[in-house]
C-alpha atoms as a PDB file:
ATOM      1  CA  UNK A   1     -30.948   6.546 166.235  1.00  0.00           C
ATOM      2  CA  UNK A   2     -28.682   6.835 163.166  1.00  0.00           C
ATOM      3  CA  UNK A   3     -25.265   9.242 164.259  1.00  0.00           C
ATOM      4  CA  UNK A   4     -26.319  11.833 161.815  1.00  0.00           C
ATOM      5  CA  UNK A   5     -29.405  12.450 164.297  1.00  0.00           C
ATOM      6  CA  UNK A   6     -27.456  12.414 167.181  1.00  0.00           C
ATOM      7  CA  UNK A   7     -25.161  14.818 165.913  1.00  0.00           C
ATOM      8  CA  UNK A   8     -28.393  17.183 165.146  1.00  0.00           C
ATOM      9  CA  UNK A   9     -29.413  16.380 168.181  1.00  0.00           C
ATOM     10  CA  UNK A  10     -26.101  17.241 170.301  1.00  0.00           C
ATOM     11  CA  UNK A  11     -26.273  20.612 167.734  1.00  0.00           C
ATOM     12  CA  UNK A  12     -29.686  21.324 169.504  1.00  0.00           C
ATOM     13  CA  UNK A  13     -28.402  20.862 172.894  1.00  0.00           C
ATOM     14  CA  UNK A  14     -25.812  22.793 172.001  1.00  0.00           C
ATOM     15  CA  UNK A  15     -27.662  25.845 170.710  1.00  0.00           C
ATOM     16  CA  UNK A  16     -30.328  25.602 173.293  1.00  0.00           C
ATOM     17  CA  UNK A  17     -27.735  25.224 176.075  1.00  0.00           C
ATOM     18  CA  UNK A  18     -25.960  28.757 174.198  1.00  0.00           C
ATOM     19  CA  UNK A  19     -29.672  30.446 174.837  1.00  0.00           C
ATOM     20  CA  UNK A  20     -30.114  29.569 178.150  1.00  0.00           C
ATOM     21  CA  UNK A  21     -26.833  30.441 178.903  1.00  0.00           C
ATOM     22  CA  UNK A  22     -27.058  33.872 177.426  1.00  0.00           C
ATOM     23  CA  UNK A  23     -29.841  34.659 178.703  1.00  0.00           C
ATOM     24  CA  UNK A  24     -28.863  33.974 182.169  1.00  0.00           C
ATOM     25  CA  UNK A  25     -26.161  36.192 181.865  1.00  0.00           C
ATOM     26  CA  UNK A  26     -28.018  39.244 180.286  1.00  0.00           C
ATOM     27  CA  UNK A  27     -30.447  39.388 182.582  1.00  0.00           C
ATOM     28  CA  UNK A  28     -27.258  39.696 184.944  1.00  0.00           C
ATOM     29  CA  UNK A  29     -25.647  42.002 182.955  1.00  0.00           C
ATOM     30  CA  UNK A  30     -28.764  43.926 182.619  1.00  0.00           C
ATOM     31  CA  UNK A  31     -28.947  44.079 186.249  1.00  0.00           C
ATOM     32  CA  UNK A  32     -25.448  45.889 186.389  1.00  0.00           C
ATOM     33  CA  UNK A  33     -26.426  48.051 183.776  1.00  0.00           C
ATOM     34  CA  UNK A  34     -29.294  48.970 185.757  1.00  0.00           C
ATOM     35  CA  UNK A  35     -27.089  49.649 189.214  1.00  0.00           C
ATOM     36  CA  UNK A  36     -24.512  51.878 187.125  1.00  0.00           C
ATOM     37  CA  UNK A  37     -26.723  54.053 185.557  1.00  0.00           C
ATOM     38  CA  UNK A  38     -28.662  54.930 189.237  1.00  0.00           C
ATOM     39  CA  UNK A  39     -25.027  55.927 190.255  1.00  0.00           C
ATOM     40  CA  UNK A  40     -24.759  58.234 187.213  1.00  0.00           C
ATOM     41  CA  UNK A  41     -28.322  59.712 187.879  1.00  0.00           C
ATOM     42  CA  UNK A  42     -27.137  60.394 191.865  1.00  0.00           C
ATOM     43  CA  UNK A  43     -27.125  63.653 192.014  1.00  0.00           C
ATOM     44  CA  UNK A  44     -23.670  65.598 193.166  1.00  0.00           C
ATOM     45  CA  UNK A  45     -21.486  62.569 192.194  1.00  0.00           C
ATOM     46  CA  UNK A  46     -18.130  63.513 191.668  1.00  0.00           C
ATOM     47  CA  UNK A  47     -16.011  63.337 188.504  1.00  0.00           C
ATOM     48  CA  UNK A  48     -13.933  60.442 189.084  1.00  0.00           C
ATOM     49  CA  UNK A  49     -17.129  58.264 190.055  1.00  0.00           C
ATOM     50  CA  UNK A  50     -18.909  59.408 186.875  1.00  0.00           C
ATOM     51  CA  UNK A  51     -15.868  58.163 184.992  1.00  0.00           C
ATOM     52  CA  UNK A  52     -15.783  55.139 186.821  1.00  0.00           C
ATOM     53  CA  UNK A  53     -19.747  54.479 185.882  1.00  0.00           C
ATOM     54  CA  UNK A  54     -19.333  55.159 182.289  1.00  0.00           C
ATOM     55  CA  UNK A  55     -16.283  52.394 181.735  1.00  0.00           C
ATOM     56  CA  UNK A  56     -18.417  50.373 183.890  1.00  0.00           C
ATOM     57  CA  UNK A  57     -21.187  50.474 181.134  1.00  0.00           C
ATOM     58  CA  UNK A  58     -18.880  50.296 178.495  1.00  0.00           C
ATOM     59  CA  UNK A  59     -17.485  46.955 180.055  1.00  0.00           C
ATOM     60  CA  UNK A  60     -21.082  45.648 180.890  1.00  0.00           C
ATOM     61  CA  UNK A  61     -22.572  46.770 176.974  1.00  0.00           C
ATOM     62  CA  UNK A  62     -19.635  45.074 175.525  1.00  0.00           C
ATOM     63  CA  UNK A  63     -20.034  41.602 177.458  1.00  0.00           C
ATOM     64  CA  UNK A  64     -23.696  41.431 176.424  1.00  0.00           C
ATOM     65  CA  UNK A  65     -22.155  41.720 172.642  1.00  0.00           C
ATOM     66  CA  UNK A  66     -19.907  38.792 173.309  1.00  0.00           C
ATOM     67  CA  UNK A  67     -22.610  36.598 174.499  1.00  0.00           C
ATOM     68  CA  UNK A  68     -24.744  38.214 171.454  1.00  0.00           C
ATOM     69  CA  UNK A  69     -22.231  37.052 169.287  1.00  0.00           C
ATOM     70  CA  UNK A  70     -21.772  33.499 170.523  1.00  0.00           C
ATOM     71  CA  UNK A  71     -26.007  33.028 169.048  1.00  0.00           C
ATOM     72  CA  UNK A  72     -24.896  34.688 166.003  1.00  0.00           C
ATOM     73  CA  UNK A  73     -22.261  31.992 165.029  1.00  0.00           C
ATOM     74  CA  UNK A  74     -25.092  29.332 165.674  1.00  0.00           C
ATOM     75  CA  UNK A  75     -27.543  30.748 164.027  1.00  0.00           C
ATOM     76  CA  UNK A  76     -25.517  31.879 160.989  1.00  0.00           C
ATOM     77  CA  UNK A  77     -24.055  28.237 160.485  1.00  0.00           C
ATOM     78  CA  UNK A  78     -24.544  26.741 157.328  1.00  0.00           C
ATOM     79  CA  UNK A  79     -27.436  29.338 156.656  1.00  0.00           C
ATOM     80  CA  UNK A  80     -28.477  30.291 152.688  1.00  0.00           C
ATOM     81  CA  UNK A  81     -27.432  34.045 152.553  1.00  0.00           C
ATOM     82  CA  UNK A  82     -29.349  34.330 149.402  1.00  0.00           C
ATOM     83  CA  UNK A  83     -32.504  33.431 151.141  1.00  0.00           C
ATOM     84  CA  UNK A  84     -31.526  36.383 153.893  1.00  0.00           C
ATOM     85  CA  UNK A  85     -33.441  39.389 153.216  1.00  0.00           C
ATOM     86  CA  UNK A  86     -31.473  42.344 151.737  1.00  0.00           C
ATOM     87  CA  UNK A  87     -29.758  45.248 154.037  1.00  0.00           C
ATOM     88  CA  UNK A  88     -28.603  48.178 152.776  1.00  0.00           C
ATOM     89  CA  UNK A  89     -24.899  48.456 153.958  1.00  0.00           C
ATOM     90  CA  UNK A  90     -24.709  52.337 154.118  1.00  0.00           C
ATOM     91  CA  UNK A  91     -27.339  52.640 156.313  1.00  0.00           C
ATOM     92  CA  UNK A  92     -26.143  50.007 158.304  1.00  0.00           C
ATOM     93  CA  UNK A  93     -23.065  51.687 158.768  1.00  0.00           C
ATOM     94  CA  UNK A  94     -25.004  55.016 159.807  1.00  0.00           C
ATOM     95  CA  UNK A  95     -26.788  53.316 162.384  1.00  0.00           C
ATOM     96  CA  UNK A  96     -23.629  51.927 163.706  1.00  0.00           C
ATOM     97  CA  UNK A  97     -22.442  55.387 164.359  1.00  0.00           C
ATOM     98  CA  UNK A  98     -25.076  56.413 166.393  1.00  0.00           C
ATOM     99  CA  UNK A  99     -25.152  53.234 168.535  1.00  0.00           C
ATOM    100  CA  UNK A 100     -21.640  53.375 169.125  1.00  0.00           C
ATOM    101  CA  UNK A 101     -21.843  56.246 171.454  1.00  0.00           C
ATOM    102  CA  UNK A 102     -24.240  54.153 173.524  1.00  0.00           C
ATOM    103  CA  UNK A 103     -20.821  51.803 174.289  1.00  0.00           C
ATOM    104  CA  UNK A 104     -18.742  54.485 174.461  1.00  0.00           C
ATOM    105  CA  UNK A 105     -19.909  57.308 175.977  1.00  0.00           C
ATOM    106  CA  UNK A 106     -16.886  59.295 176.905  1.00  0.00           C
ATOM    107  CA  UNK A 107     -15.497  58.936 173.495  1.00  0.00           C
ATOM    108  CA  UNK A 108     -16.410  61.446 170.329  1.00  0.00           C
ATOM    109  CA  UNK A 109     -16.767  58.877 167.430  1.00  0.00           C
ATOM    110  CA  UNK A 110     -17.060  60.537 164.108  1.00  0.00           C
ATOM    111  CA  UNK A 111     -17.288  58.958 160.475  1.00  0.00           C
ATOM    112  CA  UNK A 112     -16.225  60.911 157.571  1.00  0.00           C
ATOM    113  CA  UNK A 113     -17.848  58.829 154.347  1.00  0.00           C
ATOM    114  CA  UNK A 114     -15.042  58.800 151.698  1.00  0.00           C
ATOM    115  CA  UNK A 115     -17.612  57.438 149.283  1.00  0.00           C
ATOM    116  CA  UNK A 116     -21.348  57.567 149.490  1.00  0.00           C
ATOM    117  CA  UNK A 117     -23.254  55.302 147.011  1.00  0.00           C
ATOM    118  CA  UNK A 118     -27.426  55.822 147.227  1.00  0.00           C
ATOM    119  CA  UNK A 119     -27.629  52.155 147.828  1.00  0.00           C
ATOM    120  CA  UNK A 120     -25.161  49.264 148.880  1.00  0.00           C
ATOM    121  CA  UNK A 121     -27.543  46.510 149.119  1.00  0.00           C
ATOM    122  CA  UNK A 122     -26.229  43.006 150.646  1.00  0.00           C
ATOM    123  CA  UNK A 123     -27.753  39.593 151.514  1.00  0.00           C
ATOM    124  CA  UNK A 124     -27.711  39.385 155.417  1.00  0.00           C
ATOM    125  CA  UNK A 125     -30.634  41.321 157.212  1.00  0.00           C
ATOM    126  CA  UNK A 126     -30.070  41.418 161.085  1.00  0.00           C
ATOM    127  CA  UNK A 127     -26.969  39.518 160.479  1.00  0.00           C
ATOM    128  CA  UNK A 128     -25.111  41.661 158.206  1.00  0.00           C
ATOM    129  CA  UNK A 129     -25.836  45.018 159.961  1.00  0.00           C
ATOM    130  CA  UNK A 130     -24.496  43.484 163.639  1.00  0.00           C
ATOM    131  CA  UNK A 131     -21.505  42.392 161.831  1.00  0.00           C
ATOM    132  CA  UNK A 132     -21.026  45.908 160.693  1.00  0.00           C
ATOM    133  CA  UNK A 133     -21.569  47.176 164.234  1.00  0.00           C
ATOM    134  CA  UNK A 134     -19.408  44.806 165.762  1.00  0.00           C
ATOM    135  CA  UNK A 135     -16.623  45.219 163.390  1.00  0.00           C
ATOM    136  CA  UNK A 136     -16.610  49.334 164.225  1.00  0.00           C
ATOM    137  CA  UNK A 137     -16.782  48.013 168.149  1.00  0.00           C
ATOM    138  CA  UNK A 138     -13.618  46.088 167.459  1.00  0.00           C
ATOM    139  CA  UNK A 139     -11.918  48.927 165.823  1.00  0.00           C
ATOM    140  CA  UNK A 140     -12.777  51.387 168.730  1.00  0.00           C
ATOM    141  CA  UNK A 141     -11.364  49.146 171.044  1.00  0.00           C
ATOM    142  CA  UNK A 142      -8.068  48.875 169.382  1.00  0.00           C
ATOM    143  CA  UNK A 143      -8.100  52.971 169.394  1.00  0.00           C
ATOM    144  CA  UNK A 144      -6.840  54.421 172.879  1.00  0.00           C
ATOM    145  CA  UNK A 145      -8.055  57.847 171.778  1.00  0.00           C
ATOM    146  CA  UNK A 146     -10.915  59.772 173.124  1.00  0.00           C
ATOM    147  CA  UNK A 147     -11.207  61.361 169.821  1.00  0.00           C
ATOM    148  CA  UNK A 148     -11.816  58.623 167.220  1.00  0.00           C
ATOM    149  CA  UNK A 149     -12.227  59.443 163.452  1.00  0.00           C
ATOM    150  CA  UNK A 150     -12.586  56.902 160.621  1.00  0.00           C
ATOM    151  CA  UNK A 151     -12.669  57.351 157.160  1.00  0.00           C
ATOM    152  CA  UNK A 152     -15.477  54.481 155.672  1.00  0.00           C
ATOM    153  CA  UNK A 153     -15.417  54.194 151.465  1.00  0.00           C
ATOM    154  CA  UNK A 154     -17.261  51.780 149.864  1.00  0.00           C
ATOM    155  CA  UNK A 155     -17.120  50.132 146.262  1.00  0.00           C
ATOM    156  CA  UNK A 156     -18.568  47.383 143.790  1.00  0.00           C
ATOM    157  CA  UNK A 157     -16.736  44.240 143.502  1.00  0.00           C
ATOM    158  CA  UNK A 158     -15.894  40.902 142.234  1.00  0.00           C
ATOM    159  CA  UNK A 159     -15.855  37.819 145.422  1.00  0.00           C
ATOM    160  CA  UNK A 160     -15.375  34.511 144.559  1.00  0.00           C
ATOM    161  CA  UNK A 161     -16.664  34.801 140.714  1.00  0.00           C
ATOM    162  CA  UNK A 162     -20.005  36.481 142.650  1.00  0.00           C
ATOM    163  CA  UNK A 163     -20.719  40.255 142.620  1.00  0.00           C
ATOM    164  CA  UNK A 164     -20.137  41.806 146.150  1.00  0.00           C
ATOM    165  CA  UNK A 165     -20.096  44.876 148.442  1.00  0.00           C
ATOM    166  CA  UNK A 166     -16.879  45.930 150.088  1.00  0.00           C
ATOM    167  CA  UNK A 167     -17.032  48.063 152.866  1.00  0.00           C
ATOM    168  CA  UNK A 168     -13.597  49.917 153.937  1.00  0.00           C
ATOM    169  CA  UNK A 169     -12.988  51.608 157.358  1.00  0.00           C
ATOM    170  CA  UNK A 170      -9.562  52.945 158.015  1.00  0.00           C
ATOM    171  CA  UNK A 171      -8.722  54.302 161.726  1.00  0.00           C
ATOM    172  CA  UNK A 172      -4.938  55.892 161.307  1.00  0.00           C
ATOM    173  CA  UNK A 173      -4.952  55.130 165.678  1.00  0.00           C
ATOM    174  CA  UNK A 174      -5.866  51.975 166.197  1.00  0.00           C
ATOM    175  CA  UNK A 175      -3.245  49.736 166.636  1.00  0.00           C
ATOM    176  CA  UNK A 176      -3.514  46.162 165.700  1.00  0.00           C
ATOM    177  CA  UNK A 177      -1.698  42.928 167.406  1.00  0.00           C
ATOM    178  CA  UNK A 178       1.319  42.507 165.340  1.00  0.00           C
ATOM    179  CA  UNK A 179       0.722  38.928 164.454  1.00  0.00           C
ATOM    180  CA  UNK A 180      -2.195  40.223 162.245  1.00  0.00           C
ATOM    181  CA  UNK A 181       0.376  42.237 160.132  1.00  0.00           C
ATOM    182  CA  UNK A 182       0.486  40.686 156.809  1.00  0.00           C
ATOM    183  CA  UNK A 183      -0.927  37.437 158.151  1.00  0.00           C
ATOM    184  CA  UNK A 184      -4.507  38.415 158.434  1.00  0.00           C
ATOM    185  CA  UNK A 185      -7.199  37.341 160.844  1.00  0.00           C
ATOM    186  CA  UNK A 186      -6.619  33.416 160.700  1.00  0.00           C
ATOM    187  CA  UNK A 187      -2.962  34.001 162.087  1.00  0.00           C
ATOM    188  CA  UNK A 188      -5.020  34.328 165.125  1.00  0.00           C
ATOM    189  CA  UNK A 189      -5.422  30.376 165.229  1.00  0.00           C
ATOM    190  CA  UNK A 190      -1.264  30.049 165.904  1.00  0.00           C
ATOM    191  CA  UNK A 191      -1.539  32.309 168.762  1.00  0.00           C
ATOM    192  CA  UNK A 192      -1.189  31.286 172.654  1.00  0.00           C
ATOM    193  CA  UNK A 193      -4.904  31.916 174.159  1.00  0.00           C
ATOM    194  CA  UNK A 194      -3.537  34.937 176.154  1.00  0.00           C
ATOM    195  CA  UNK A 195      -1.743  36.520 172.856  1.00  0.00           C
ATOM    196  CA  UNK A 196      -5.199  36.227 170.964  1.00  0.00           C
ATOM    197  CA  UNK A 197      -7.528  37.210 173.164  1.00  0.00           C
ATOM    198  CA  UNK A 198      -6.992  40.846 171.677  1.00  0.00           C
ATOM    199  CA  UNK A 199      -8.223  39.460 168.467  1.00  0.00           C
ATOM    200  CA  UNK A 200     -11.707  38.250 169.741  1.00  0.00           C
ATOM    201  CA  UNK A 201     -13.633  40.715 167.490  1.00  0.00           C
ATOM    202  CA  UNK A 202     -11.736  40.324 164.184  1.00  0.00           C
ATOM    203  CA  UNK A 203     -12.086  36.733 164.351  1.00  0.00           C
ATOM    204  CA  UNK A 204     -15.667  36.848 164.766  1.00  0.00           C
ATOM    205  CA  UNK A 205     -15.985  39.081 162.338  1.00  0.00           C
ATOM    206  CA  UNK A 206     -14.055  36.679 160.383  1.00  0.00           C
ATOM    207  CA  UNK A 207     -16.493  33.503 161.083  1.00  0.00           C
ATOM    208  CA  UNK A 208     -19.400  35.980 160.777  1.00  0.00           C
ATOM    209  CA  UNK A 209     -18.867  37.649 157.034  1.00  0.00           C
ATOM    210  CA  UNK A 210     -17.689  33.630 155.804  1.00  0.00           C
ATOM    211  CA  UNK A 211     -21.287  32.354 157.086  1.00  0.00           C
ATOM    212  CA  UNK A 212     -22.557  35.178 155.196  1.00  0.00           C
ATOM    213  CA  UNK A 213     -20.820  34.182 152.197  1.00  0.00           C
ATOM    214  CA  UNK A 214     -18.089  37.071 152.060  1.00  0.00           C
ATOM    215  CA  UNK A 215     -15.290  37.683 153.794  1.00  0.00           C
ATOM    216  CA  UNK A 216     -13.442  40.293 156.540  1.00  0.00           C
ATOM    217  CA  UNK A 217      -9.934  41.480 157.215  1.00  0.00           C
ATOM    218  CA  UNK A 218      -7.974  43.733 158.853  1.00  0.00           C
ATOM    219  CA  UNK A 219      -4.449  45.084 158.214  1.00  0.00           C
ATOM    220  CA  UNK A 220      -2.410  47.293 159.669  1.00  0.00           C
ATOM    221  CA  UNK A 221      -1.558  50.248 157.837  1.00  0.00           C
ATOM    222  CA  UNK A 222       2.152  50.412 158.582  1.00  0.00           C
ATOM    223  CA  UNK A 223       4.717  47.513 158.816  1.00  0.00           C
ATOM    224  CA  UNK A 224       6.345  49.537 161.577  1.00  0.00           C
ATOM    225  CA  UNK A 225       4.933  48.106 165.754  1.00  0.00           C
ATOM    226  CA  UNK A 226       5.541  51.030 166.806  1.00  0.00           C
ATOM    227  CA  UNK A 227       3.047  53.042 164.270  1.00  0.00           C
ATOM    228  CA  UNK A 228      -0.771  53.008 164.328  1.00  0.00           C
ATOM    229  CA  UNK A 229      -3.149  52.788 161.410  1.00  0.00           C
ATOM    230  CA  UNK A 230      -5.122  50.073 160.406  1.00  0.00           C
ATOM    231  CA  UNK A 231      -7.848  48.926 157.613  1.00  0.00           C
ATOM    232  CA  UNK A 232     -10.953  46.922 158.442  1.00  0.00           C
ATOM    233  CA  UNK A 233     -12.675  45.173 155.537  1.00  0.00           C
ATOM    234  CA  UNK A 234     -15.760  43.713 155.178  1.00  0.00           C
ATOM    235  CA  UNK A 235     -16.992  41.947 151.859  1.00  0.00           C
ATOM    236  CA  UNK A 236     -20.241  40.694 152.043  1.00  0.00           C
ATOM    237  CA  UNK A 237     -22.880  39.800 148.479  1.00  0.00           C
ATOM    238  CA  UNK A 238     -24.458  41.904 146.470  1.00  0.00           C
ATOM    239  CA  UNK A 239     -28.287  42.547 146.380  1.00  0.00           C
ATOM    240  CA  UNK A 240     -31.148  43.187 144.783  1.00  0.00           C
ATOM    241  CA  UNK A 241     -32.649  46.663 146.103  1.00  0.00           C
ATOM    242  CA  UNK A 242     -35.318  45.098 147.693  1.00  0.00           C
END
């Protein structure tokens, strides 16, 4: 067997290992899911368990995202984005809203769309529209605010000599690790493993959007620590309206 065959062959074990893995620990985290939610549906629970149930769920939903993510990254490397089928990227971002409150359910999300354009269409199907969720997931978790509101714009422009969508979300609470500031995502790759771990999302985000042929960010609004504000950007292709 020549080494380029065992090296597609160690990528197969690799990705089927990444399945079985995941799906051993979904159907765990499903089970946990399931437990929490009979304690919310007890009736005459008090307020502190309730509370206690909810960021239990919160917790539980966001672990199955991580192990989500880990099949994304295989299954996005070295794919053809223009072979993807096209996703609008407003709608996407709609869609996010809603699910959001399905992670956090003590929280009152709300997106106020700066610009609305009737159709933002991008090469990346499922792929592009979980990167768009898990980018607003990042953001929320960077936000210690019940009350979250995020101003989203989008706008036509030029990546890497190609024609692209860029998608804007700015959160004026959510507060960024300071080695992002200026720096940008791949500063991450410096960091101690306990520093970065904060940075999990952005810099799947990061791998994510480059698979997809684009490109993500995020930037803190101020130069000040001790100020919150940040900008999360996605840039992903332009497409065809399908």
């Amino acid at each position: 067997m020549s080494k380029q065959s065992k090296d597609m062959q160690k990528q197969d074990q690799f990705a089927f290992y990444m399945d079985l893995l995941g799906h051993d620990i979904l159907n765990n985290n499903q089970a946990v899911l399931g437990y929490l939610e009979l304690v919310l549906a007890t009736p005459g629970i008090d307020k502190k368990t309730r509370e206690f149930a909810e960021k239990g769920i919160s917790h539980v939903r966001t672990s199955t995202v991580l192990i989500d993510n880990f099949k994304r990254l295989i299954a996005t490397r070295g794919i053809d984005a223009d072979k993807l089928k096209p996703i609008d990227l407003v709608r996407s971002v709609e869609r996010a809203e809603s699910e959001l409150k399905r992670f956090f359910p003590r929280k009152n999300i709300k997106f106020e769309m700066v610009t609305r354009p009737k159709g933002a269409f991008v090469h990346g199907n499922n792929h592009a529209a979980d990167l768009i969720l898990n980018v607003f997931l990042t953001a929320i978790r960077l936000n210690p605010s019940d009350d979250i509101t995020m101003s989203i714009s989008f706008a036509e422009e030029r990546f890497e000599e190609k024609r692209a969508w860029v998608m804007r979300a700015e959160d004026k609470n959510s507060q960024l690790p300071p080695f992002l500031d200026g720096k940008g995502v791949t500063a991450t790759y410096s960091q101690d493993i306990s520093t970065a771990v904060r940075s999990t999302g952005v810099l799947f985000a990061k791998m994510i959007a480059g698979n997809l042929g684009g490109d993500f960010e995020a930037h803190s609004i101020h130069h000040d620590p001790r100020r919150r504000g940040a900008v999360f950007t996605v840039i992903l292709r332009r497409a065809e309206k399908p």
